[in-house]
N, C-alpha and C. Protein backbone atom coordinates (compact mmCIF):
# COMPACT_ATOMS: atom_id res chain seq x y z
N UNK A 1 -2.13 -24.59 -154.25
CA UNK A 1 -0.69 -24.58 -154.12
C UNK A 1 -0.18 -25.83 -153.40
N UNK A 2 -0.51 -26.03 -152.21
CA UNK A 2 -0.32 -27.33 -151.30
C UNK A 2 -1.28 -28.25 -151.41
N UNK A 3 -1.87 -29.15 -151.87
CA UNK A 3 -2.63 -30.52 -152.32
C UNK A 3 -3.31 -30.78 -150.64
N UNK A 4 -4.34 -30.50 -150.14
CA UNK A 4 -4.49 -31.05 -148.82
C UNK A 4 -4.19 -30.22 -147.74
N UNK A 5 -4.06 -29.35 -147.88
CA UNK A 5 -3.58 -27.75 -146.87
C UNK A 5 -2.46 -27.51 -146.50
N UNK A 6 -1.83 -27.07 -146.06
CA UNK A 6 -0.60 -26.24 -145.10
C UNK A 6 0.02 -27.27 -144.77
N UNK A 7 1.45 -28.13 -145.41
CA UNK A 7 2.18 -28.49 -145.43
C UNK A 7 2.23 -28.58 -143.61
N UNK A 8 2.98 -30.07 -143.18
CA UNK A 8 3.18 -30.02 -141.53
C UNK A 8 4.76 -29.62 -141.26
N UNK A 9 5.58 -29.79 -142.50
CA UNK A 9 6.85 -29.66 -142.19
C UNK A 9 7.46 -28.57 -143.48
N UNK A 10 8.61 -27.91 -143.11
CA UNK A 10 9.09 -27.26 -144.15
C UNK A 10 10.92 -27.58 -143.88
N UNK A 11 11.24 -28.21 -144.98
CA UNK A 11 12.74 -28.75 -144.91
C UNK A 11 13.29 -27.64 -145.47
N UNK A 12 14.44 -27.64 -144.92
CA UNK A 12 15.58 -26.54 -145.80
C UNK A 12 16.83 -26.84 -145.91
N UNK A 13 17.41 -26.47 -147.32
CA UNK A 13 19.04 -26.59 -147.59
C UNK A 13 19.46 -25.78 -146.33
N UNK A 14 20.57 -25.90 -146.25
CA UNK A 14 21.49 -25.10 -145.11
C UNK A 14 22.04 -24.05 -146.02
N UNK A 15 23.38 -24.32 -146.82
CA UNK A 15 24.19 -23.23 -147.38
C UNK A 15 23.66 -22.49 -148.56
N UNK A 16 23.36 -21.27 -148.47
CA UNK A 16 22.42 -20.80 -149.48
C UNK A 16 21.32 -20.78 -149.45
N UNK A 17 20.64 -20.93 -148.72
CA UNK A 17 18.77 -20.75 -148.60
C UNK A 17 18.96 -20.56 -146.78
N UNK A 18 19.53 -21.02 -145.63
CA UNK A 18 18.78 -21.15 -144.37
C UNK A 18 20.50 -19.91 -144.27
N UNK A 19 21.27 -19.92 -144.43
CA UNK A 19 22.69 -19.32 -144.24
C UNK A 19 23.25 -18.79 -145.77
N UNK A 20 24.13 -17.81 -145.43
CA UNK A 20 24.96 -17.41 -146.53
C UNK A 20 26.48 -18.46 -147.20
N UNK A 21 26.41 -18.46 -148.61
CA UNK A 21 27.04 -19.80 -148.80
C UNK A 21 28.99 -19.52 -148.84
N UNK A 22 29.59 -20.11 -147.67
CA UNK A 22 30.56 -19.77 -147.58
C UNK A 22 31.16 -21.50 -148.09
N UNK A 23 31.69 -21.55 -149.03
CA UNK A 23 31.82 -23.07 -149.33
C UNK A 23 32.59 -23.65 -148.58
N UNK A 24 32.19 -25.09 -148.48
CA UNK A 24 33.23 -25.71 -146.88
C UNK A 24 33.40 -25.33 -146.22
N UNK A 25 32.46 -24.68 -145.62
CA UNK A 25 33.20 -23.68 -144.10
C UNK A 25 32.77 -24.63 -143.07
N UNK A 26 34.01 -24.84 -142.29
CA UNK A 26 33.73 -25.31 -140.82
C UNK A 26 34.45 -24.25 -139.95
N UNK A 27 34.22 -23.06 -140.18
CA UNK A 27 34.39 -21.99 -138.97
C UNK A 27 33.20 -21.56 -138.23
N UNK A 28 32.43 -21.56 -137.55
CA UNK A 28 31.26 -21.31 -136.61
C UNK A 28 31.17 -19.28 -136.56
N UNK A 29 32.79 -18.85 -136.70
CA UNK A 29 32.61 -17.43 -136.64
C UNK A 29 32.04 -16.85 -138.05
N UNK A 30 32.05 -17.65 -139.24
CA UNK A 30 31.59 -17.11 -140.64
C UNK A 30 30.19 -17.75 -141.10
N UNK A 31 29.25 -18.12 -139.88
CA UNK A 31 27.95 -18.52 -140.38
C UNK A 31 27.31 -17.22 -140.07
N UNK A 32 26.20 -17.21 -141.41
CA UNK A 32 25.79 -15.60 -141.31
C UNK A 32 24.18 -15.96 -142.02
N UNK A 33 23.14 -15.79 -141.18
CA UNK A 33 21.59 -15.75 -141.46
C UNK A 33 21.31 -15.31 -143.37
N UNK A 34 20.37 -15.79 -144.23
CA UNK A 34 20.59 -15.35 -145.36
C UNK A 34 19.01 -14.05 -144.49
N UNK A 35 19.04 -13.49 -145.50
CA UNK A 35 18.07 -12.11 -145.58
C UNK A 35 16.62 -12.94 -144.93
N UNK A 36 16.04 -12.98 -143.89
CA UNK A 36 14.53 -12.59 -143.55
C UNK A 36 14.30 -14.72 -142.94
N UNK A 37 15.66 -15.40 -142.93
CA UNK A 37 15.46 -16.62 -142.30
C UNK A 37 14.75 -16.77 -140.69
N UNK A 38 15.75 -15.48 -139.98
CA UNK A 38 15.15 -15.63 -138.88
C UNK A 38 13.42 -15.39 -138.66
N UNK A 39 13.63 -14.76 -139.04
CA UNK A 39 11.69 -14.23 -138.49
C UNK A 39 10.89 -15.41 -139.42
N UNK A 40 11.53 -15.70 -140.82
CA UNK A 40 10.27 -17.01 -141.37
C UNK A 40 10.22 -18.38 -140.38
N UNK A 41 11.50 -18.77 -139.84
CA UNK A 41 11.13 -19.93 -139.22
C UNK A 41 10.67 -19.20 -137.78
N UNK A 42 10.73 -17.94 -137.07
CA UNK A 42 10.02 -17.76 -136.07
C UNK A 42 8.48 -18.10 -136.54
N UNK A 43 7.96 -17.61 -137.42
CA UNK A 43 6.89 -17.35 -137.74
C UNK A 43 6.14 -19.16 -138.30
N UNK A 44 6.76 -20.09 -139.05
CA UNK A 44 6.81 -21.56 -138.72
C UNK A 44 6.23 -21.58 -137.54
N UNK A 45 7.18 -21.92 -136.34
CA UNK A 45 7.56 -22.50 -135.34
C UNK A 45 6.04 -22.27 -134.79
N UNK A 46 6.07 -20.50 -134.58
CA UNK A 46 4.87 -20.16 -133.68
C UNK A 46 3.40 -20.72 -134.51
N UNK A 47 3.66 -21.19 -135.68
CA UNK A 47 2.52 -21.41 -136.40
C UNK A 47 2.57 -23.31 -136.40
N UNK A 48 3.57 -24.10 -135.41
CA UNK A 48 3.52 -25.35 -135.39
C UNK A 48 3.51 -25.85 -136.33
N UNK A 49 4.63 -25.27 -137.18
CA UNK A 49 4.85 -26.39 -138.40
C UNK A 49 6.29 -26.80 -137.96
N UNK A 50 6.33 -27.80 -138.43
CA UNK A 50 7.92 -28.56 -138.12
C UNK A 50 9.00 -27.68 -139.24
N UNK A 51 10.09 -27.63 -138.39
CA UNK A 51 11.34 -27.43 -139.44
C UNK A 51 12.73 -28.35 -139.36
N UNK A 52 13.16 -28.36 -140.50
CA UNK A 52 14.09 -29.55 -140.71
C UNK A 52 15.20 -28.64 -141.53
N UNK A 53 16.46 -29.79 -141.25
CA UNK A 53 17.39 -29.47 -142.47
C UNK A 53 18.08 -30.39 -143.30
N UNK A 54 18.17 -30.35 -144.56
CA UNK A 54 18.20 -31.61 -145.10
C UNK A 54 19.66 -31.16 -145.99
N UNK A 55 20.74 -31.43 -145.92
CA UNK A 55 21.75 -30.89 -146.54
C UNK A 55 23.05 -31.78 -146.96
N UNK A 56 23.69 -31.63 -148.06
CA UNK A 56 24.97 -32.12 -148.06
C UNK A 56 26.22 -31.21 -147.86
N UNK A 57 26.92 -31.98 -147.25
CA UNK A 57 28.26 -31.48 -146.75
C UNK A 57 29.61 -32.48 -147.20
N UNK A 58 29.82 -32.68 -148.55
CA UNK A 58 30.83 -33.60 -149.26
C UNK A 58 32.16 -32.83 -149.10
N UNK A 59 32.22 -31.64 -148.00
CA UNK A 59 33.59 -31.11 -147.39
C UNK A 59 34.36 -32.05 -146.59
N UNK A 60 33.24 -33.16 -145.90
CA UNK A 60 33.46 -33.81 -145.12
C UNK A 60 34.62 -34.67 -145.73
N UNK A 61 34.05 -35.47 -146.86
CA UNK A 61 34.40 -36.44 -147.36
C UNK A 61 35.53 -36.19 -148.94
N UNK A 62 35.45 -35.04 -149.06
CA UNK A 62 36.89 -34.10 -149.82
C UNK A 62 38.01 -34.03 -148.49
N UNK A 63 37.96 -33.94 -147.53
CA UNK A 63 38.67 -33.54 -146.39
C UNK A 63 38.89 -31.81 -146.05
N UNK A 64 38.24 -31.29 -146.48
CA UNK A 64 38.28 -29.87 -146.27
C UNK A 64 37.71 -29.46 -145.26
N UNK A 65 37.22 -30.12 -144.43
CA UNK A 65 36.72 -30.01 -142.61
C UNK A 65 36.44 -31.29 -142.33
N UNK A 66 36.47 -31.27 -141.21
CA UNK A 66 35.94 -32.73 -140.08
C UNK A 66 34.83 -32.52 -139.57
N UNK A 67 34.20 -33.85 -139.42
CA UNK A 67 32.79 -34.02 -138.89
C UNK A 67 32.81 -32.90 -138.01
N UNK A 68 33.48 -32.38 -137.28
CA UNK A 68 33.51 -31.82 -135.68
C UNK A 68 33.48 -30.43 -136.52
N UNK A 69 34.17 -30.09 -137.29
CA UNK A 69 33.94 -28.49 -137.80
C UNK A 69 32.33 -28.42 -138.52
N UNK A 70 31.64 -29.79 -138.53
CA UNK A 70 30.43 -29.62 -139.40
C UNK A 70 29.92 -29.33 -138.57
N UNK A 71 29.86 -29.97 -137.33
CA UNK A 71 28.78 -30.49 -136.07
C UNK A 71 28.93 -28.80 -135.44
N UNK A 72 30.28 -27.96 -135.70
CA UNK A 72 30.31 -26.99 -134.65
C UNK A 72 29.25 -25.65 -135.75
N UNK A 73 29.88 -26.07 -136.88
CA UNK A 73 28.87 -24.82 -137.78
C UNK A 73 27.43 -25.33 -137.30
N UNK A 74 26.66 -26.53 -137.47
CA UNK A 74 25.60 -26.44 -137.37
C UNK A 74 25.06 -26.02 -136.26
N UNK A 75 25.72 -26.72 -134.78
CA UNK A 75 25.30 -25.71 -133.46
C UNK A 75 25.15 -24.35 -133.83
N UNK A 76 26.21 -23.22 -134.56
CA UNK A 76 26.21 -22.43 -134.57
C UNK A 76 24.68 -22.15 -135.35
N UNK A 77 24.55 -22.57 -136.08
CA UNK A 77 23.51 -22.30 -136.96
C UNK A 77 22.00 -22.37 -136.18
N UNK A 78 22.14 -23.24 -135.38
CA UNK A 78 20.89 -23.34 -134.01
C UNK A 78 21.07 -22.02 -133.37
N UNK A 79 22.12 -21.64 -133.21
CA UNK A 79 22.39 -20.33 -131.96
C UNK A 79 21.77 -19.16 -132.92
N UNK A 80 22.04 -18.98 -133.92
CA UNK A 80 21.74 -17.98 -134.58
C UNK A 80 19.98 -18.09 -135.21
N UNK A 81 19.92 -19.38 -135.85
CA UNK A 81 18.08 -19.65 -136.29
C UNK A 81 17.39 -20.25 -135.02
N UNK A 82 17.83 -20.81 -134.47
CA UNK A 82 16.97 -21.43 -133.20
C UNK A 82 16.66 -23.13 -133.81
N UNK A 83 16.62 -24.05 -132.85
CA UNK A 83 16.24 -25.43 -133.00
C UNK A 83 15.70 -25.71 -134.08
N UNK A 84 15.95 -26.59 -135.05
CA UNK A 84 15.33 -27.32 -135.55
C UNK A 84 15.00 -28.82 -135.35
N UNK A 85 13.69 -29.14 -136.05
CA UNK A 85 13.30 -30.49 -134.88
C UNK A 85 13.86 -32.00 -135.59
N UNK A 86 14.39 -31.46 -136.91
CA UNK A 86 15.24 -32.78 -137.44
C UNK A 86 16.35 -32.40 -138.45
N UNK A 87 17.37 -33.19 -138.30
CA UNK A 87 18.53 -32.48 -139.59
C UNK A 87 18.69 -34.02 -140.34
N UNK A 88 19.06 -33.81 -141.41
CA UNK A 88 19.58 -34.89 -142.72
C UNK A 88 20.72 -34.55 -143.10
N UNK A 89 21.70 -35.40 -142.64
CA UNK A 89 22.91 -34.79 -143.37
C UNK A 89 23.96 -35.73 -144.40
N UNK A 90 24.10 -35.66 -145.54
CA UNK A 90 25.37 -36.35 -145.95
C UNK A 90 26.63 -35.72 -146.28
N UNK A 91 27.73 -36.51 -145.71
CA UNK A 91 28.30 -36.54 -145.92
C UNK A 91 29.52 -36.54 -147.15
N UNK A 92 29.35 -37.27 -147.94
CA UNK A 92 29.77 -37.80 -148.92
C UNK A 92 29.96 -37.13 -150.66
N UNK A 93 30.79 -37.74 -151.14
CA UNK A 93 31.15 -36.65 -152.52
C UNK A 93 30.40 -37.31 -153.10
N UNK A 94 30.73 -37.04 -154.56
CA UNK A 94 29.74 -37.59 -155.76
C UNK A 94 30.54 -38.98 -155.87
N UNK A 95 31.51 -39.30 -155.81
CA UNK A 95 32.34 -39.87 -156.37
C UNK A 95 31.99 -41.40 -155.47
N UNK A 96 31.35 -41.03 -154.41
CA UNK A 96 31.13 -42.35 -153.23
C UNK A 96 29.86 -43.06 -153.67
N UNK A 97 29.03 -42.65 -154.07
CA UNK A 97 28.37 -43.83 -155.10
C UNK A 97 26.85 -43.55 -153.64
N UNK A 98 27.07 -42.76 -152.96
CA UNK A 98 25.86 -42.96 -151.69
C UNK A 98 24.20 -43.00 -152.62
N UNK A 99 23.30 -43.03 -151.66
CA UNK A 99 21.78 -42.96 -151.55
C UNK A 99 21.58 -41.81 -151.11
N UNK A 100 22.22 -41.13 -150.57
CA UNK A 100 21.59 -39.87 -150.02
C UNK A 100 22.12 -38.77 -150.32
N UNK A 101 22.97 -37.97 -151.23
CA UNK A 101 23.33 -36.78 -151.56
C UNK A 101 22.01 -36.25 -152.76
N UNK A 102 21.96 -35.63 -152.22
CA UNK A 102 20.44 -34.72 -153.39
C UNK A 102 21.28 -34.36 -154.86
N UNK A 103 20.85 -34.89 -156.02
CA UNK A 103 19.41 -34.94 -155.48
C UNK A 103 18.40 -36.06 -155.41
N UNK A 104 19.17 -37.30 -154.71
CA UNK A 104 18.36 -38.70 -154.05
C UNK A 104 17.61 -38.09 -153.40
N UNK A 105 16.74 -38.96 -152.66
CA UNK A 105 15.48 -38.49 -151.97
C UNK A 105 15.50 -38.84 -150.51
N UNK A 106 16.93 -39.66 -150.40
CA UNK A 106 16.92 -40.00 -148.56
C UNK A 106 17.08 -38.83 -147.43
N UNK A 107 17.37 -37.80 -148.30
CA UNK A 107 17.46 -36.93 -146.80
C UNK A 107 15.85 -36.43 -146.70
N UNK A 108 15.32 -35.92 -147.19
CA UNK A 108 14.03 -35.59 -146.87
C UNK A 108 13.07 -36.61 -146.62
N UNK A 109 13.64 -38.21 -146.89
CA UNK A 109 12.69 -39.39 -146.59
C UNK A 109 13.05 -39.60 -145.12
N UNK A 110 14.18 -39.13 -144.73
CA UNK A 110 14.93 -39.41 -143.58
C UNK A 110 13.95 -38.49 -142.45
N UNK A 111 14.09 -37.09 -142.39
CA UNK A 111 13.34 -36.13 -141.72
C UNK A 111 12.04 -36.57 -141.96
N UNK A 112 11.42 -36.65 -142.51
CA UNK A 112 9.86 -37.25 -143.09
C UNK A 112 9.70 -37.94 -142.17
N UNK A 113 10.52 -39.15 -141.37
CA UNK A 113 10.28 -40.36 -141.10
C UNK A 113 10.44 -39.95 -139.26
N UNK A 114 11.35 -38.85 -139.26
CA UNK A 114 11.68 -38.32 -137.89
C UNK A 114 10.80 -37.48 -137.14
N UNK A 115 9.97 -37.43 -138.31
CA UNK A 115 9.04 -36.43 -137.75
C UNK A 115 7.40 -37.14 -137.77
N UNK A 116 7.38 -39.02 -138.21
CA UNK A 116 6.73 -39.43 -137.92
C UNK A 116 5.46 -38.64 -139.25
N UNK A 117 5.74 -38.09 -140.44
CA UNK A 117 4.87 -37.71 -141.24
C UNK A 117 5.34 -38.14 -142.37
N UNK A 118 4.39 -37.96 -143.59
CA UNK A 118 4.76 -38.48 -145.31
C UNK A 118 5.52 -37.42 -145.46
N UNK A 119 6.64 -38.05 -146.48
CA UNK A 119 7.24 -36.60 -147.66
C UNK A 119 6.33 -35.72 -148.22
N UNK A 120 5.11 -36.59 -148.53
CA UNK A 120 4.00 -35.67 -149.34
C UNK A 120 3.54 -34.21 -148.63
N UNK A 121 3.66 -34.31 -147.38
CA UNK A 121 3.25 -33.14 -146.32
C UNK A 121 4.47 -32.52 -145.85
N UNK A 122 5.32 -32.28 -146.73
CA UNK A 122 6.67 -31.66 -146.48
C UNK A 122 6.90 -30.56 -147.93
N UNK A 123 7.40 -29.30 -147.73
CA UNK A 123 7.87 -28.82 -148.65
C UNK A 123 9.56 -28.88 -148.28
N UNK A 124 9.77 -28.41 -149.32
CA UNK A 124 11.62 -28.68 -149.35
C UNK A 124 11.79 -27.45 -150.05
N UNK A 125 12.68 -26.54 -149.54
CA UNK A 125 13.28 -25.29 -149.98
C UNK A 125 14.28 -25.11 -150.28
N UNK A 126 15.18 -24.69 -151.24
CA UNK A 126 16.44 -24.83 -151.50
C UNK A 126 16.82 -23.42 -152.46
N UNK A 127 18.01 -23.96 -152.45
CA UNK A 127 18.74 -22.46 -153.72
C UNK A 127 19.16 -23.91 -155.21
N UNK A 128 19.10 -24.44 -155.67
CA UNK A 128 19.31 -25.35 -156.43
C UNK A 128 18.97 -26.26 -157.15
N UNK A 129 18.99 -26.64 -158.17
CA UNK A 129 17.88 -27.72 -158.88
C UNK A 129 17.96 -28.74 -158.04
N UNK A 130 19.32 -29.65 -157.07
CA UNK A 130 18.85 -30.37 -156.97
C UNK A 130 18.31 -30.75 -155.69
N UNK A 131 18.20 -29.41 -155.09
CA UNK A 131 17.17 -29.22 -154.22
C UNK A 131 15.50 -29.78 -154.07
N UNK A 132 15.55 -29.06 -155.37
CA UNK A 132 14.08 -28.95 -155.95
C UNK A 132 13.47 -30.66 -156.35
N UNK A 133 14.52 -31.23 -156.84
CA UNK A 133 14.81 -32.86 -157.45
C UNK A 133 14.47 -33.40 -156.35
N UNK A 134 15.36 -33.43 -155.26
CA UNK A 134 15.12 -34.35 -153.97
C UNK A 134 13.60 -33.90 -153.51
N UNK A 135 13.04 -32.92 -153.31
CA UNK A 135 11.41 -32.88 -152.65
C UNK A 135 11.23 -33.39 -154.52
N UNK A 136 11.30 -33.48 -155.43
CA UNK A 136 9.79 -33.90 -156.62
C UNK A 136 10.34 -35.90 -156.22
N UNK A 137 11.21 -35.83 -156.54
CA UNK A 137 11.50 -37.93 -156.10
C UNK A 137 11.12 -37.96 -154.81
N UNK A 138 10.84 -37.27 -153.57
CA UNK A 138 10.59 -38.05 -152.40
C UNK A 138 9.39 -37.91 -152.17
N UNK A 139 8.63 -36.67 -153.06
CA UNK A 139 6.80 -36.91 -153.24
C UNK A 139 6.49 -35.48 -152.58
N UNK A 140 7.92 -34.34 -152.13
CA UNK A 140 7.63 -33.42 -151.29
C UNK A 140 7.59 -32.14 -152.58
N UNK A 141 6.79 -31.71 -151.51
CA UNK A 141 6.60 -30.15 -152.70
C UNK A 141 8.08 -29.35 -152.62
N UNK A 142 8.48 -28.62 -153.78
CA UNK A 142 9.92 -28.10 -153.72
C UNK A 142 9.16 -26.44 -153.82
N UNK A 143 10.15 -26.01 -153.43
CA UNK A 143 9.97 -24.51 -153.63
C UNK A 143 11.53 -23.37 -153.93
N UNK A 144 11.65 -23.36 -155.09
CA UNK A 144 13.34 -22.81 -155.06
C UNK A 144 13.55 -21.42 -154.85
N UNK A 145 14.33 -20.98 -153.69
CA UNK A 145 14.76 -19.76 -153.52
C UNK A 145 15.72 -19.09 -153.75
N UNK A 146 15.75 -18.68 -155.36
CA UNK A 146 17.23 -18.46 -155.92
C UNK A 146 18.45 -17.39 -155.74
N UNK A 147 19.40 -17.73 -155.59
CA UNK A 147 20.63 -16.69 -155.53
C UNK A 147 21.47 -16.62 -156.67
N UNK A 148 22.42 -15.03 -156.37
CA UNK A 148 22.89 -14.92 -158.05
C UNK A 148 23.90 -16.15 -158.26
N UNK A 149 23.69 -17.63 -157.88
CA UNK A 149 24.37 -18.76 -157.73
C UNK A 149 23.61 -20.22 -158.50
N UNK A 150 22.06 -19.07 -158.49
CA UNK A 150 21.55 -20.20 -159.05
C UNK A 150 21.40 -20.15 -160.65
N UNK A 151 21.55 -21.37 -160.78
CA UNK A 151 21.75 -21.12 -162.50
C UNK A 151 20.31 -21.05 -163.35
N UNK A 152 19.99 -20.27 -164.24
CA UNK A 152 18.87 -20.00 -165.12
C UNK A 152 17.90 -21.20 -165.55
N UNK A 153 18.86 -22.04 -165.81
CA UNK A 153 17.72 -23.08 -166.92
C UNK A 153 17.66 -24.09 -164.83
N UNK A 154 17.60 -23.90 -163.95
CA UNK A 154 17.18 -24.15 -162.33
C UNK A 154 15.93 -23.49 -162.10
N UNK A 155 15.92 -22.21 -162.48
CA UNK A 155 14.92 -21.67 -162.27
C UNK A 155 13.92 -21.98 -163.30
N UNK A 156 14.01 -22.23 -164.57
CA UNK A 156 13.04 -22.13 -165.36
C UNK A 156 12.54 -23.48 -165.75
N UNK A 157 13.35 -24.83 -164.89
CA UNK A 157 12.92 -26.07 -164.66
C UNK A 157 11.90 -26.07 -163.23
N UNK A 158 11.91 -24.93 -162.44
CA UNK A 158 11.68 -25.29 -160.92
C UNK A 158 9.96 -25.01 -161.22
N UNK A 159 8.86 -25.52 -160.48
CA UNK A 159 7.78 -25.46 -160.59
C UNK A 159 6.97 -24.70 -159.53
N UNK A 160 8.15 -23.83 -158.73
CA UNK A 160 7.39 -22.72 -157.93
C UNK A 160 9.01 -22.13 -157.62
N UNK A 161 8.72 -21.13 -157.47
CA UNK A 161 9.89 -19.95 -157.28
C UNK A 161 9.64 -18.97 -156.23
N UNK A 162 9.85 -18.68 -155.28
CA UNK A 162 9.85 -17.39 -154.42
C UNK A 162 10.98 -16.50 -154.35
N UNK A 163 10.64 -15.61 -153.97
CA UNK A 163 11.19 -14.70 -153.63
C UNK A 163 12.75 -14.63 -152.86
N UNK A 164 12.30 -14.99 -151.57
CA UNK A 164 12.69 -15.22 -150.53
C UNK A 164 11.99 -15.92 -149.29
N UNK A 165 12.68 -16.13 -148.29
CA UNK A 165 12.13 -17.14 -147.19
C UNK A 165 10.80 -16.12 -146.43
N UNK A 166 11.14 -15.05 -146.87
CA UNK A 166 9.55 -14.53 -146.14
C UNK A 166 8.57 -14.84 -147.33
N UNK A 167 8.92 -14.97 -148.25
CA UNK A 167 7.38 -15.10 -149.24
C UNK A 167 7.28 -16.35 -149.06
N UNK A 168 8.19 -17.47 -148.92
CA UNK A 168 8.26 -19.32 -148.48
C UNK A 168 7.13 -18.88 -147.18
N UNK A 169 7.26 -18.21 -146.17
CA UNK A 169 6.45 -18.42 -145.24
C UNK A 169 5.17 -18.20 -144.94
N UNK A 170 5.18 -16.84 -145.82
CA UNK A 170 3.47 -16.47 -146.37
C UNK A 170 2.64 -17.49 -146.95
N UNK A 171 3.65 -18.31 -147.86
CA UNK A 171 2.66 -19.35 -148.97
C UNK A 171 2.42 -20.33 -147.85
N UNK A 172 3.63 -20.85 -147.36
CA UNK A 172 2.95 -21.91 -146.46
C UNK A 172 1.80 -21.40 -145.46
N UNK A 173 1.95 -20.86 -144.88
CA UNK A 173 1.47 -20.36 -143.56
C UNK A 173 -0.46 -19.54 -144.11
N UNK A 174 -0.43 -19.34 -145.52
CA UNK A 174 -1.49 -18.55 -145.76
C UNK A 174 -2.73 -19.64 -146.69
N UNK A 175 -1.70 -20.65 -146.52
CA UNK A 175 -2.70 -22.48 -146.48
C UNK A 175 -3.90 -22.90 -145.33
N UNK A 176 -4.76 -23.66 -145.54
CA UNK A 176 -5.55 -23.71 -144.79
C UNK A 176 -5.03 -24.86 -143.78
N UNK A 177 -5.01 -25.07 -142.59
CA UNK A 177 -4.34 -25.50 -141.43
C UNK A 177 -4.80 -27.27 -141.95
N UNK A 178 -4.26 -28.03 -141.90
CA UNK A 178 -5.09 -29.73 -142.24
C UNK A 178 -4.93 -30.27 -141.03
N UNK A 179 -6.05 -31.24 -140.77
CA UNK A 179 -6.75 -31.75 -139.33
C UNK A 179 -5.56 -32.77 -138.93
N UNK A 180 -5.04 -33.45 -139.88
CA UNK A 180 -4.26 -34.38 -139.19
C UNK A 180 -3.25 -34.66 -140.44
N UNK A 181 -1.52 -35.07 -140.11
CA UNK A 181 -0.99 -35.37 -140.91
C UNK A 181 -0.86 -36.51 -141.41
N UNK A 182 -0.50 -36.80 -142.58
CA UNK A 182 -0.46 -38.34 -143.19
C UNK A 182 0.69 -38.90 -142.32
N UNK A 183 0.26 -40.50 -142.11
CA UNK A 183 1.47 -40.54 -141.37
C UNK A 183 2.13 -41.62 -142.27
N UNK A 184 3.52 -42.04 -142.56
CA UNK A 184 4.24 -42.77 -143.28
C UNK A 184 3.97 -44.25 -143.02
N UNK A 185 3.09 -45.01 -143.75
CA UNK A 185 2.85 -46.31 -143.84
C UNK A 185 4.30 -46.98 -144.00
N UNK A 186 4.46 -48.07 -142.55
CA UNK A 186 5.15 -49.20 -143.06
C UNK A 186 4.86 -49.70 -143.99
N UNK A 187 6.12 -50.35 -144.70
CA UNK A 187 6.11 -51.33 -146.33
C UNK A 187 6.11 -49.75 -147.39
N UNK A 188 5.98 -49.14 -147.31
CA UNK A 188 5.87 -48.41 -148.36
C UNK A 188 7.49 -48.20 -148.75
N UNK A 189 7.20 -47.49 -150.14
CA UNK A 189 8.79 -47.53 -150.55
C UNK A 189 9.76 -46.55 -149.71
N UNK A 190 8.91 -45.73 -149.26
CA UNK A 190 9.57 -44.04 -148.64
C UNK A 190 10.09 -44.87 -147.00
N UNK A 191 9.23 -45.83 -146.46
CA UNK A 191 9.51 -46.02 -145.45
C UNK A 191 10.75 -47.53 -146.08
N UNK A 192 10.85 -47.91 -146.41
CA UNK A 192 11.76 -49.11 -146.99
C UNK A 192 13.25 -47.65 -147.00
N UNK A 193 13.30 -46.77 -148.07
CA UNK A 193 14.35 -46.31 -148.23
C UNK A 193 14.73 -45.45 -146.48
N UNK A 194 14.20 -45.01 -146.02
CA UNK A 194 14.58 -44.62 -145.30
C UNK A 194 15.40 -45.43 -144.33
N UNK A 195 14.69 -46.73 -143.99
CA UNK A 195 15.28 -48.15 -143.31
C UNK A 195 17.01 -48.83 -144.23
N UNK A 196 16.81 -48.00 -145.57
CA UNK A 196 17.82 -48.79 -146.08
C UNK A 196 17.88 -49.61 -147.12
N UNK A 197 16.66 -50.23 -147.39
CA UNK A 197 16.63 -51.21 -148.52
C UNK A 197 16.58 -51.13 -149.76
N UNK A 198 17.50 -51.20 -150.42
CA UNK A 198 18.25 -50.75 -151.62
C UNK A 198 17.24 -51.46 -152.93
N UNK A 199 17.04 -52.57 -152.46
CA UNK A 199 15.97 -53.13 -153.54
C UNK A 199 14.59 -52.39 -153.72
N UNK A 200 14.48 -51.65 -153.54
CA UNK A 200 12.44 -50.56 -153.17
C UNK A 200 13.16 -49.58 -154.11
């Protein structure tokens, strides 16, 4: 399942896979755990795998909340799941032409790089194809966790499917532990994009 054992990091979408998807919400009182999040990343954490969040938020950049209503949902989202040890976030609509809205590969090259490990030793979890897109371009294993949101021919493109975030945690967690993680070679392209350089 995992190439090399038990993944060191497990990234996650925010709206729809780590929370319930309230679109554009920057209210902190309407963030709500999706089914069985809390106890999988307890069960991570205590098992020392890294967790991340790798997400777009183009509410920002529609104007339908401010950075500050993003920044206050995501605290909230710590209060309710507990710390995570790196977040990826863009900003930006489709329409802004960025590098990093998924399904590019800079947000999970970004966390990858924060956490001092390869994409390759990262799974990426999401409710969405292009969830699934951003971990296969950044070299990370995808794993899609679908809602009645996700669309059919998503699922039947995606190359592993669970359940839910407790079966995400079984698969990872029921991997054999690996001695040491890859760590992200300078010059490489993953470490170039992450720095920025548009030519790699």
């Amino acid at each position: 399942m995992f190439g090399g054992g038990r993944p060191c990091a497990v990234l996650f979408d925010r709206d729809g896979t780590l929370i319930k998807n309230v679109p554009y919400n920057g209210d902190p009182d309407k963030v709500e755990p999706m089914p069985g999040a809390v106890e999988a990343l307890r069960r991570l954490r205590a098992a020392n795998v890294s967790v991340g969040v790798v997400t777009d938020q183009s509410g920002v950049a529609k104007g339908l909340l401010s950075a500050d209503d993003m920044d206050r949902v995501n605290v909230r989202v710590e209060e309710l799941l507990g710390p995570f040890d790196a977040w990826a976030i863009c900003v930006h609509d489709d329409a802004d032409g960025c590098t990093c809205r998924k399904p590019a590969s800079s947000l999970v090259i970004r966390v990858a790089c924060a956490l001092e490990i390869s994409p390759r030793d990262c799974v990426v979890v999401g409710d969405i194809g292009k969830d699934i897109q951003a971990a296969r371009s950044s070299g990370a294993h995808g794993i899609l966790v679908p809602t009645p949101q996700t669309r059919p021919e998503e699922i039947e493109l995606a190359r592993e499917v669970a359940r839910d975030l407790t079966e995400v945690a079984d698969r990872v967690l029921s991997a054999t532990p690996r001695s040491a993680p890859r760590a992200l070679a300078p010059g490489s392209s993953a470490w170039a994009q992450m720095l920025g350089w548009s030519h790699w």
